[in-house]
Protein backbone atom coordinates (compact mmCIF):
# COMPACT_ATOMS: atom_id res chain seq x y z
CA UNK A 1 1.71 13.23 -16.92
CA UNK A 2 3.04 9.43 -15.97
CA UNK A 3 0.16 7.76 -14.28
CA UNK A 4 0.92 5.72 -11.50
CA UNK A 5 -0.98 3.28 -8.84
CA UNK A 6 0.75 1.76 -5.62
CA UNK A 7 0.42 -1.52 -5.27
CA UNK A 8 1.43 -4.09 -2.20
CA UNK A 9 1.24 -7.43 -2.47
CA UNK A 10 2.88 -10.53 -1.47
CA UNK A 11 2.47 -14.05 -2.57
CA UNK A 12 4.59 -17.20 -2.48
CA UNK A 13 4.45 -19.66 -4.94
CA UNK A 14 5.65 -22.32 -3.08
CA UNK A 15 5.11 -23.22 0.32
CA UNK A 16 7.65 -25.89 0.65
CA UNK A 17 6.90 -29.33 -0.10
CA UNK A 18 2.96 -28.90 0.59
CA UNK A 19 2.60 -26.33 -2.50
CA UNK A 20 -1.21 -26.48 -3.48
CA UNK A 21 -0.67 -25.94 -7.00
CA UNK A 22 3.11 -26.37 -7.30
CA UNK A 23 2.98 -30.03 -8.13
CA UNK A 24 1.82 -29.47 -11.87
CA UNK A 25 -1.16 -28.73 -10.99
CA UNK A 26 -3.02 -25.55 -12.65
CA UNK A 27 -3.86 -22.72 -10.73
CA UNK A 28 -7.74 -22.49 -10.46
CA UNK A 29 -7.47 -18.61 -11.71
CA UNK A 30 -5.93 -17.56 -14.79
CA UNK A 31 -3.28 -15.44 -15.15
CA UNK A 32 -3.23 -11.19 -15.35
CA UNK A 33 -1.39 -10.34 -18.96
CA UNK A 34 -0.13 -7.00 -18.12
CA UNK A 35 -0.51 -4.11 -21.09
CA UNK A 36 2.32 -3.47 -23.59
CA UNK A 37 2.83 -0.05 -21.98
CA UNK A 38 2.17 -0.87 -18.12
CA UNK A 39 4.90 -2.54 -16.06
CA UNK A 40 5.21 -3.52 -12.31
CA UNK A 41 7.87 -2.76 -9.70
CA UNK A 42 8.24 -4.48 -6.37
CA UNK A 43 10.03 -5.00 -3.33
CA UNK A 44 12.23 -8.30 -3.94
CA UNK A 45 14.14 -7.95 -0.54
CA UNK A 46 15.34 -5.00 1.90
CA UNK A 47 17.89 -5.19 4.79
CA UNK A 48 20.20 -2.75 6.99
CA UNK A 49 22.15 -2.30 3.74
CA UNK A 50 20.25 -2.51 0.53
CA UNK A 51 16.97 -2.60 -0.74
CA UNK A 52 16.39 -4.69 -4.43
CA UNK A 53 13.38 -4.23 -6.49
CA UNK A 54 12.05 -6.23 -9.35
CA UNK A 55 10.80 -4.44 -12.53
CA UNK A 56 8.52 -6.63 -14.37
CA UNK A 57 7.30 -5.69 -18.25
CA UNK A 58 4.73 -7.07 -20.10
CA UNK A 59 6.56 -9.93 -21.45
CA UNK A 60 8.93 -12.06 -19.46
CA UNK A 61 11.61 -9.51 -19.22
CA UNK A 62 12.38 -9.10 -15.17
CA UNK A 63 15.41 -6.20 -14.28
CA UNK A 64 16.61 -6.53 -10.71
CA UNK A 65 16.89 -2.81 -9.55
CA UNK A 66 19.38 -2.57 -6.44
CA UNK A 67 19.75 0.49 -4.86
CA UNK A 68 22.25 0.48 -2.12
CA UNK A 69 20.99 3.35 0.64
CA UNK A 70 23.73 2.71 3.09
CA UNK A 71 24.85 6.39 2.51
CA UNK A 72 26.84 8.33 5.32
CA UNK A 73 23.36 8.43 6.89
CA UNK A 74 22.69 4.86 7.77
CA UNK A 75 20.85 2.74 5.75
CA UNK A 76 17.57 1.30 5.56
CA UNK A 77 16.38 -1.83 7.83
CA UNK A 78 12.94 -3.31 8.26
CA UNK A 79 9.35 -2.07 9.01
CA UNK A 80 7.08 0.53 7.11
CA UNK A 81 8.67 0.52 3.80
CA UNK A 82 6.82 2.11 1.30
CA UNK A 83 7.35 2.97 -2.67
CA UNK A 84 5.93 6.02 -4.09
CA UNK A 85 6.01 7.08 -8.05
CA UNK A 86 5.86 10.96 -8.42
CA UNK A 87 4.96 12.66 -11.72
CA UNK A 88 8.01 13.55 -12.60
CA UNK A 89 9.09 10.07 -13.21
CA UNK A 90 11.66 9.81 -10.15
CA UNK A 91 10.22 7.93 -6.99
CA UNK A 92 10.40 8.00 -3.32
CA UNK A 93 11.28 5.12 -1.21
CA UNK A 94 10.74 5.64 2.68
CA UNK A 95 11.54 3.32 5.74
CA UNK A 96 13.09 2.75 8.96
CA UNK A 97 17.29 3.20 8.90
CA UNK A 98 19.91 3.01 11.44
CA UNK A 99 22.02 6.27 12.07
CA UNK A 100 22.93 4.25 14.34
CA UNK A 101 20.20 4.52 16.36
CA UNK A 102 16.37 4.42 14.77
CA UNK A 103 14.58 6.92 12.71
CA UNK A 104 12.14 7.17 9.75
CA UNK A 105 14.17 7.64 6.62
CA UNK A 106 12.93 8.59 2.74
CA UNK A 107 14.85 8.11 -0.26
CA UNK A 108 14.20 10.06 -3.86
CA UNK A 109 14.94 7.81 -6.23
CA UNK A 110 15.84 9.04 -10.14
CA UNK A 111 17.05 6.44 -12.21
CA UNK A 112 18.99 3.97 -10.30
CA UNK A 113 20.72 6.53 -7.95
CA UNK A 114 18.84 6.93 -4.47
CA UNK A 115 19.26 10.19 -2.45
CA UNK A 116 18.06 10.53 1.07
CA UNK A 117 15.55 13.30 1.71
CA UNK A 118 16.78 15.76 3.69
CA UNK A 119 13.21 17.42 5.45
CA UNK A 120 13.86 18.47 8.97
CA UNK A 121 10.41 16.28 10.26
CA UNK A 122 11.82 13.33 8.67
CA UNK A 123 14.53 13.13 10.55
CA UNK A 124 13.22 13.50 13.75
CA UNK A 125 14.15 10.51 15.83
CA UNK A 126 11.00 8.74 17.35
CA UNK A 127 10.98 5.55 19.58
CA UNK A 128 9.70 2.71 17.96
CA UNK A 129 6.21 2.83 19.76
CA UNK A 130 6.79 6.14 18.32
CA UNK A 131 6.66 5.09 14.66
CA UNK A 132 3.69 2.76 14.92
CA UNK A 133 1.84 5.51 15.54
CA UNK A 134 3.51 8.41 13.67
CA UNK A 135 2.99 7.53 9.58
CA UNK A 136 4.05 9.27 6.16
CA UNK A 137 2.78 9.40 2.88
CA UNK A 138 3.76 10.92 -0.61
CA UNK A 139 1.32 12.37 -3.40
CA UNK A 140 2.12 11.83 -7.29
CA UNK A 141 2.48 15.82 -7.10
CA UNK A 142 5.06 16.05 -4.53
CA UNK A 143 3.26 16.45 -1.48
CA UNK A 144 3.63 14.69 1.81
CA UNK A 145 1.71 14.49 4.95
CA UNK A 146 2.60 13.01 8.31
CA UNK A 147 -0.07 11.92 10.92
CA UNK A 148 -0.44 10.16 13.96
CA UNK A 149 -3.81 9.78 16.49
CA UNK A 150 -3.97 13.57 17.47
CA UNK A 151 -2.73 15.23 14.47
CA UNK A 152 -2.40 15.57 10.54
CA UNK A 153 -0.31 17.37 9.17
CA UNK A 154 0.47 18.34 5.47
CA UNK A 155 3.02 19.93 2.60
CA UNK A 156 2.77 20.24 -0.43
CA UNK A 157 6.79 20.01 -1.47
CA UNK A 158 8.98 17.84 0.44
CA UNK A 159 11.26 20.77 1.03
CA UNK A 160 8.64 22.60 2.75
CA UNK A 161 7.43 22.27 6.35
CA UNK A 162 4.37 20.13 6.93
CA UNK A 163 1.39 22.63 8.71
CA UNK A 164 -1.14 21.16 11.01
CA UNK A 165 -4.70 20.32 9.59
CA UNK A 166 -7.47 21.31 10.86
CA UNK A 167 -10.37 18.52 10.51
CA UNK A 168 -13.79 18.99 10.59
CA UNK A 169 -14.28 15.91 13.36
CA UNK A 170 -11.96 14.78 16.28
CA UNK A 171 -9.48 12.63 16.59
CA UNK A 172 -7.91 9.76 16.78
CA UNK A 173 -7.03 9.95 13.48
CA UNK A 174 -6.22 6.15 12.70
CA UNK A 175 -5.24 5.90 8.73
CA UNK A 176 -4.97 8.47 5.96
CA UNK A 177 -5.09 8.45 2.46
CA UNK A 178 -4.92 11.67 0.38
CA UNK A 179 -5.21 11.94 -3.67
CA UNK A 180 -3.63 14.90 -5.30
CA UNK A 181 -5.57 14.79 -8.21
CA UNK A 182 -8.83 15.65 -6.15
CA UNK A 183 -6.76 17.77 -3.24
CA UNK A 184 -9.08 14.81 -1.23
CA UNK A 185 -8.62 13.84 2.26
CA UNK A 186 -9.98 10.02 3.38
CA UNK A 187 -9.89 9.80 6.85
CA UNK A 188 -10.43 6.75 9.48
CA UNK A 189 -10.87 8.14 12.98
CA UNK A 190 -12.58 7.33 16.02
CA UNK A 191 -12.59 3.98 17.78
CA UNK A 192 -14.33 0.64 17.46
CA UNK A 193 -18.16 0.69 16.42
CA UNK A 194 -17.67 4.88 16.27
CA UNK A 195 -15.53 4.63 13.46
CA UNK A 196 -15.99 6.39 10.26
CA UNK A 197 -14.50 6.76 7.00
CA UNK A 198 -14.70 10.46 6.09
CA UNK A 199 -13.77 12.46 2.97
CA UNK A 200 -12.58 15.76 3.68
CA UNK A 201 -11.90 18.60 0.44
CA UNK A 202 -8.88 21.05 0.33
CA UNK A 203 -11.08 23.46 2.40
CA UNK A 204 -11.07 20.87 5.31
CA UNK A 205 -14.87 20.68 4.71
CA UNK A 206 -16.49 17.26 4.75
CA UNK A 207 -17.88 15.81 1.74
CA UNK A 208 -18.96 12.34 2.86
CA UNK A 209 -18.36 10.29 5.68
CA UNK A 210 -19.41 5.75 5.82
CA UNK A 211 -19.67 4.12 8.83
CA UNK A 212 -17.40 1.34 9.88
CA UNK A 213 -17.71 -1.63 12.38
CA UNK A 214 -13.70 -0.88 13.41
CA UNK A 215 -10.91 1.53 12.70
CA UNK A 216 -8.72 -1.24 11.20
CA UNK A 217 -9.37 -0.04 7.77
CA UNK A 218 -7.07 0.90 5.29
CA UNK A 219 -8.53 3.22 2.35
CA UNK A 220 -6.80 3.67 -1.19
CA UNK A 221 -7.53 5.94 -3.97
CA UNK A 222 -8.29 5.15 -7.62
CA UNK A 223 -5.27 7.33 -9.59
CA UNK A 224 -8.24 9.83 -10.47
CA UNK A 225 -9.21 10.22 -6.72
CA UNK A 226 -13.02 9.14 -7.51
CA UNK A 227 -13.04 6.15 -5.33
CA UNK A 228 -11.83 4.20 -2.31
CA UNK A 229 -11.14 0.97 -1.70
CA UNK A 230 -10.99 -0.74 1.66
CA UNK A 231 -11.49 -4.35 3.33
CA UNK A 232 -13.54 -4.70 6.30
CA UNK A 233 -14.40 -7.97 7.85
CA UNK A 234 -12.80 -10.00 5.14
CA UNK A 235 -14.86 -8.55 2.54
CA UNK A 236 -13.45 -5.80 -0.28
CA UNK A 237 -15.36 -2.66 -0.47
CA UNK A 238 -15.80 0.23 -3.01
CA UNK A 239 -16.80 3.45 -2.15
CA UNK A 240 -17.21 6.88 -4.13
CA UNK A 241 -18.14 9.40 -2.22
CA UNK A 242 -21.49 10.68 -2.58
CA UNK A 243 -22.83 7.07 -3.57
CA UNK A 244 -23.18 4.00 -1.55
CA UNK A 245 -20.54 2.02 -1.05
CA UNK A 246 -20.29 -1.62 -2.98
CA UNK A 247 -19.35 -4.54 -1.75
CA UNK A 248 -16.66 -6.42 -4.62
CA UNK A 249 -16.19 -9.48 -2.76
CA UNK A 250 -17.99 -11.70 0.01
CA UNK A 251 -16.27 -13.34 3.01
CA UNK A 252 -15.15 -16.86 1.87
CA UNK A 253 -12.63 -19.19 3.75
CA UNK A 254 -9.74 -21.20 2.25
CA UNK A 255 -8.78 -24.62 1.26
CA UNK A 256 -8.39 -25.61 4.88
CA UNK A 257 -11.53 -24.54 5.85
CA UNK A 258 -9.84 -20.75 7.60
CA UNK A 259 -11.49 -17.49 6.68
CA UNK A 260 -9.12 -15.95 4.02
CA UNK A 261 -7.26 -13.26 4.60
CA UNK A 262 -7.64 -10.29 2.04
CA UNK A 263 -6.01 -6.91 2.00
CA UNK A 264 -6.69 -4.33 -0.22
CA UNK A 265 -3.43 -3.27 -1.98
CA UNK A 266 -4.52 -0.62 -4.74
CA UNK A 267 -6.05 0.06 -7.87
CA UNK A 268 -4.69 -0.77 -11.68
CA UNK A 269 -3.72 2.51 -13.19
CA UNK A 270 -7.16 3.24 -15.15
CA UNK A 271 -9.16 2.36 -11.84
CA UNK A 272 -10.87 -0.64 -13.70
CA UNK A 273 -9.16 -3.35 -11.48
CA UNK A 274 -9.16 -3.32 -7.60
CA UNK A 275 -5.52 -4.81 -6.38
CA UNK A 276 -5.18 -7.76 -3.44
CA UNK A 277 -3.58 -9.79 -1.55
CA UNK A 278 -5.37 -12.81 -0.42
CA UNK A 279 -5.19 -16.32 1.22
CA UNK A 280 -8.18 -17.79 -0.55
CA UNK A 281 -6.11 -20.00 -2.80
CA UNK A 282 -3.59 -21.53 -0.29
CA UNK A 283 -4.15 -23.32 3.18
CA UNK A 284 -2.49 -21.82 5.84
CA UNK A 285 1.55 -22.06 6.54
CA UNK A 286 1.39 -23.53 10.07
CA UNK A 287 4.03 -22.95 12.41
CA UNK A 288 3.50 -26.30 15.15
CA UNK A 289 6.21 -25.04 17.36
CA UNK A 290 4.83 -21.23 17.34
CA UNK A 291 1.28 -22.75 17.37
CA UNK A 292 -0.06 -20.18 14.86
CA UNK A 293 -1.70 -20.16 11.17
CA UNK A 294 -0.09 -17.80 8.83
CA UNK A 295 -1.84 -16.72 5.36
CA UNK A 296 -0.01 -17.30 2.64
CA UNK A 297 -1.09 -14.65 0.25
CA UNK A 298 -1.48 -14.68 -3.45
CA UNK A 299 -1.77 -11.11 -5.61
CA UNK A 300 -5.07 -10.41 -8.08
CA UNK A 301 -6.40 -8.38 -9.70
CA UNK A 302 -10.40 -8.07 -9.53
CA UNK A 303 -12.43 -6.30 -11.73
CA UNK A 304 -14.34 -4.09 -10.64
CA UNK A 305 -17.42 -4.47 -13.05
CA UNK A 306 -17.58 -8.16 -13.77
CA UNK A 307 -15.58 -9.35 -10.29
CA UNK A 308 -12.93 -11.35 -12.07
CA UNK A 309 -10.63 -12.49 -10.42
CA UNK A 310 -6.82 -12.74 -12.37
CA UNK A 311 -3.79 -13.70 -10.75
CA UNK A 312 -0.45 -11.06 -10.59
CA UNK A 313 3.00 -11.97 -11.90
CA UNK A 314 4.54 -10.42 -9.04
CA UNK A 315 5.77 -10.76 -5.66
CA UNK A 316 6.93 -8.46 -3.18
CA UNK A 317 5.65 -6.13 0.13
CA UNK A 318 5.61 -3.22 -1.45
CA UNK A 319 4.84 -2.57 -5.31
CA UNK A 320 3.81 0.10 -8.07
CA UNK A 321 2.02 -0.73 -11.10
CA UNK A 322 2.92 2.12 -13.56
CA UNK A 323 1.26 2.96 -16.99
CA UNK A 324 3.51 4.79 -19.42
């Protein structure tokens, strides 16, 4: 079985003439070497027509992977894209496309030959408030599940109609993250200092449930489904159900003096490193005639047992760090 771990991150290395580190100067964090047998692939660029991915290897080999989705049925545009490895080697890519008016869109990918998923719910045709609040995910087994604040619903073949769930709490349900190799639910729901992050087992029983301060939380699974990881108030957290969850890093604030911004963005494939995105490295890209800050994010790896921080040869929205 190919094991696989999703991974989104995004990180310049130059921010234009005002580079921290890009004037020969060292990075303060050494770099990640990737494993002979572990590669990553990310999102390079994406637009009405095409979307290219990078496929980097362990040495300095880098393959640009285009796939052109502009198919008969539209093709893709901006917003919610999202790369998922299956077991069977062949992937699904998912986003917004034009047809030529707006609806969520998934691609299976084998090879370098993209073919658009054909499910009747993923073609509905939702407004866009619609889609902010109606989300998708894939499993590494072939399932898929849909939810948005009132309902969950789930498959467990993409050519078979998603059923509604029914959870052991109410909703809104605010983010979902599922792991096929534990049949394990992690659900966000309820609203501001009611919020909860609550495992839930193939029976739709709960097995453990951590409080939150918001529902802006994002969970991820290990590739075993043992633990979650999730930032909360600028701090990465690990949790594994049944234990009490660990805090991996503490709230900090950047060269400029700004809190960092850090996003959890998935797990290396033998769960050892946690995978994210943060700002803490780079002062903030200011914008004078918008009048806002924006992070300029950096990807790491962090491990989970000694806190390490490494730095990520990659760059890109939406990645997958794959073991063979």
């Amino acid at each position: 079985m190919k094991k696989h771990t999703i991974l989104f991150s995004c990180w310049p290395v130059l921010l234009a003439s005002f580079s921290l580190w890009g004037c020969n100067k060292s990075h303060p964090v050494e770099p990640y070497s990737l494993a002979k047998n572990e590669s990553i692939i990310t999102l390079k660029s994406v637009s009405p027509s095409k979307a290219i991915f990078r496929i980097s290897h362990s040495g300095s080999k880098e393959i640009d992977w285009n796939l052109n989705l502009n198919d008969s049925n539209g093709g893709t545009g901006w917003g919610g894209e999202q790369l998922y490895a299956l077991d069977d080697g062949s992937f699904v890519y998912c986003g917004i496309a034009f047809d030529p008016g707006i609806l969520r869109a998934c691609w299976t990918i084998r090879g370098s030959v993209a073919t658009r998923l054909k499910s009747p719910v993923l073609e509905e045709k939702p407004t866009l408030q619609d889609w902010s609040g109606r989300s998708i995910g894939f499993g590494s087994d072939g399932s898929w599940w849909l939810w948005r604040d009132d309902e969950l619903t789930f498959s467990k073949a993409h050519d078979e109609p998603a059923l509604p769930l029914t959870l052991p709490f109410s909703p809104p349900y605010k983010r979902v993250a599922y792991s096929a190799a534990t049949k394990r639910f992690a659900v966000v729901h309820g609203e501001g200092p009611q919020s909860q992050l609550e495992v839930v087992g193939a029976d739709m029983k709960s097995i453990d449930a951590h409080k939150l301060s918001s529902s802006y939380v994002s969970p991820l699974w290990t590739q075993d489904g043992t633990t979650l990881g999730f930032v909360e108030n600028h701090e990465l957290w690990l949790w594994k159900p049944g234990s009490k969850a660990l805090k991996l890093t503490e709230r900090t604030k950047g060269p400029d003096g700004r809190d960092e911004e850090i996003r959890m963005v998935g797990f290396s494939p033998d769960g050892t490193q946690a995978l994210v995105r943060s700002s803490r490295f780079q002062p903030m890209d200011h914008n004078p005639m918008a009048g806002v800050y924006n992070p300029v994010f950096e990807s790491f790896a962090v491990d989970v047992s000694s806190r390490t921080w490494k730095r990520l040869p990659q760059t890109g929205d939406v990645a997958l760090w794959l073991k063979k």
